[in-house]
Protein backbone atom coordinates (compact mmCIF):
# COMPACT_ATOMS: atom_id res chain seq x y z
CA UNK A 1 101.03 112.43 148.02
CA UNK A 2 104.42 113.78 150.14
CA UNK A 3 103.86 111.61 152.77
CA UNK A 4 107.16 109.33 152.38
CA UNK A 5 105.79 106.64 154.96
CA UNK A 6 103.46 105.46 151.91
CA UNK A 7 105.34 103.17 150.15
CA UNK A 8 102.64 101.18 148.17
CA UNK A 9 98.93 101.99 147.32
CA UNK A 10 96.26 99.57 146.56
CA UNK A 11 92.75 100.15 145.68
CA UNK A 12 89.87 97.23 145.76
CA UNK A 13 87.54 98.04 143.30
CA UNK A 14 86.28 101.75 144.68
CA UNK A 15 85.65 104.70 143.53
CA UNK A 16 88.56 107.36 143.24
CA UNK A 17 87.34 110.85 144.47
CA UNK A 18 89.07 114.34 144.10
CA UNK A 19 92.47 114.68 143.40
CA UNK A 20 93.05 110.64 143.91
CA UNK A 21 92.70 110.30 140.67
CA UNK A 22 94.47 113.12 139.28
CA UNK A 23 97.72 114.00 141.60
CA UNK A 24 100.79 112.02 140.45
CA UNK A 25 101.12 108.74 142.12
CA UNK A 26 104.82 108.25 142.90
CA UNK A 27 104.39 104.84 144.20
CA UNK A 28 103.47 101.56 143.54
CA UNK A 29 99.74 101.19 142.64
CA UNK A 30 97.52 98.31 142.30
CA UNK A 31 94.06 97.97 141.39
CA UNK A 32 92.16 94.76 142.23
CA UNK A 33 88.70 95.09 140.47
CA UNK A 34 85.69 93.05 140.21
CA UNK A 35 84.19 92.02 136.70
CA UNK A 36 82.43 94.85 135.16
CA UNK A 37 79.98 92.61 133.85
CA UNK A 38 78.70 91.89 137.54
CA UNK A 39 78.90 95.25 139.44
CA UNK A 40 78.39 97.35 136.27
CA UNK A 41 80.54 100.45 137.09
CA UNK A 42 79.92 103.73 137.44
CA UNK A 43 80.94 106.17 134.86
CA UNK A 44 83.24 107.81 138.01
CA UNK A 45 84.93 104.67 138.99
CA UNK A 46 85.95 104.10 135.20
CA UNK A 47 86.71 107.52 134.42
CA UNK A 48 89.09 107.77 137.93
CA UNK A 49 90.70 104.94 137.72
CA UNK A 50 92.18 106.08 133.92
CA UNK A 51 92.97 109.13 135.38
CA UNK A 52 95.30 107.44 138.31
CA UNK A 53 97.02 104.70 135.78
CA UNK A 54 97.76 107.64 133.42
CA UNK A 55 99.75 109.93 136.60
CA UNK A 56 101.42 106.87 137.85
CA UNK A 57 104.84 107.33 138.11
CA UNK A 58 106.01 103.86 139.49
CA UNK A 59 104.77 100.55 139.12
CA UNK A 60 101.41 100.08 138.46
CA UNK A 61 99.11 96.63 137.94
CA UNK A 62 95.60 96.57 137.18
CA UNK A 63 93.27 92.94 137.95
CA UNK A 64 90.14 92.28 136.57
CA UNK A 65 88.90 89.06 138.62
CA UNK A 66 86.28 87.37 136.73
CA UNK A 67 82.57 86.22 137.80
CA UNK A 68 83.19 88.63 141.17
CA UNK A 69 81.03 91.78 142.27
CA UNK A 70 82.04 95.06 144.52
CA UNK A 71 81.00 92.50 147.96
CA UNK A 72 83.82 90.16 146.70
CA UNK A 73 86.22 92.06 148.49
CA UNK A 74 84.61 91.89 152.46
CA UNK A 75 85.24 89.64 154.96
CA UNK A 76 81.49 89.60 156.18
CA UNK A 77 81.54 85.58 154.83
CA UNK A 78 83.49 84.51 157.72
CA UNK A 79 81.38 86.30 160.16
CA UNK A 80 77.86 84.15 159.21
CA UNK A 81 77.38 80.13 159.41
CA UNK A 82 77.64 77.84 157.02
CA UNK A 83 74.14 77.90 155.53
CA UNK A 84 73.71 81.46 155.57
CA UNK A 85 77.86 81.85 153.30
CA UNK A 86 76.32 79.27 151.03
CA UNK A 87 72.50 81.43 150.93
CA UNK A 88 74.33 84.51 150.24
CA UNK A 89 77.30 83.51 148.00
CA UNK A 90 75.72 85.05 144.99
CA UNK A 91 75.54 88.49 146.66
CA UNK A 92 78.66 88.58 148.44
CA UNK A 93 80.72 87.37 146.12
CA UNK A 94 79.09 86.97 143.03
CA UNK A 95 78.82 83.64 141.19
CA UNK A 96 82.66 83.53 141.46
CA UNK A 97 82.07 83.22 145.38
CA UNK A 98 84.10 84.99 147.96
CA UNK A 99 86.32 82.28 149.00
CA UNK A 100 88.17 82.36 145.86
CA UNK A 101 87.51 86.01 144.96
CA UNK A 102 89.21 86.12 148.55
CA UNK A 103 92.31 83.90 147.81
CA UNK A 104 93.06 85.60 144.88
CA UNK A 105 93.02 89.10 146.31
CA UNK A 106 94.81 87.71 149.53
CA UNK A 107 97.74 86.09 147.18
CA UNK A 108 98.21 89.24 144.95
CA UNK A 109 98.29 91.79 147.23
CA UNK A 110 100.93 89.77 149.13
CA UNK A 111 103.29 89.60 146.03
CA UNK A 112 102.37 93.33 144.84
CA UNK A 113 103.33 94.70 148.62
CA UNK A 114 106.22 92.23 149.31
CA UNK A 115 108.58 94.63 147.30
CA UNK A 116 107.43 97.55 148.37
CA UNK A 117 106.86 96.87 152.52
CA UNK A 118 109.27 94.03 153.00
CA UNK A 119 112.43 94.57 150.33
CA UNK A 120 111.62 91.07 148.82
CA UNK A 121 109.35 91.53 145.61
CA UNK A 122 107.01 89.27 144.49
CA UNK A 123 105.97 88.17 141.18
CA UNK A 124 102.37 89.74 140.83
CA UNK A 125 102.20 88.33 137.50
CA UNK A 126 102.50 84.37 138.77
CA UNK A 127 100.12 84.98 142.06
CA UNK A 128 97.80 86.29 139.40
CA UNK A 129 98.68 83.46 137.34
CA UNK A 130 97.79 80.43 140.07
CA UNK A 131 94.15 82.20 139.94
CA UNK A 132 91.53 81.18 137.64
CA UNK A 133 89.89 84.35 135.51
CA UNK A 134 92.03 87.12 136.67
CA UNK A 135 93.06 89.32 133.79
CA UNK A 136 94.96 91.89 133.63
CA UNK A 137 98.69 92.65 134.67
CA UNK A 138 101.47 95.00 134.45
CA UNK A 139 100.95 99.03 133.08
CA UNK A 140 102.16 99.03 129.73
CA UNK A 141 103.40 102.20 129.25
């Protein structure tokens, strides 16, 4: 990654392919995932994303957001009516819902690019904090 008009990277819960996972990452990274208990994982998605938090060489963050699936992270909710959001909640969304799964992706990334895109950090750690069932936080190294 030489390309210096990258400043920040974030991932929402895919699937890291190639050298992704394996080429130092000399930037911010954060990874916003759903629960593992709800989308079940691959073995690739696990395996690549502790490949990429051990080559980070910046700031890294790493959110598991609870009662979510993979769909959590679309904006296909605000597309359909009212009875068909409410109809398909569990699926897009999982039991968490996507409104909130939304919110809490929506105020996170905001505080985790903030530093990086504007020159005014946010505090990743208290957006995560105002959201019910994330867990997760800084890369300890």
């Amino acid at each position: 990654m030489g390309d210096p008009r990258i400043r920040a990277v974030a991932n929402l819960d895919g699937t890291l392919y190639g050298r992704a996972a394996t080429d130092p990452m000399p930037v911010p990274f954060l990874l916003l995932e759903s629960d593992h208990r709800e989308t079940r994982h691959s073995q690739n998605y696990l395996q690549g994303n502790l490949a990429l938090a051990q080559h980070l060489r910046a700031d890294g963050y790493r959110y598991q957001i609870a009662k979510a699936n993979h769909y959590s992270f679309t904006d296909v909710p605000l597309y359909l009516s009212a009875p068909a959001r409410f109809a398909l909640a569990a699926w897009i969304g999982g039991s968490r819902g996507p409104a909130r799964s939304q919110a809490a992706s929506n105020d996170v990334l905001a505080a985790f690019l903030g530093g990086p895109l504007l020159g005014a950090p946010g505090d990743v750690a208290a957006a995560a904090a105002r959201h019910a069932g994330l867990s997760g936080g800084a890369r300890q190294d």
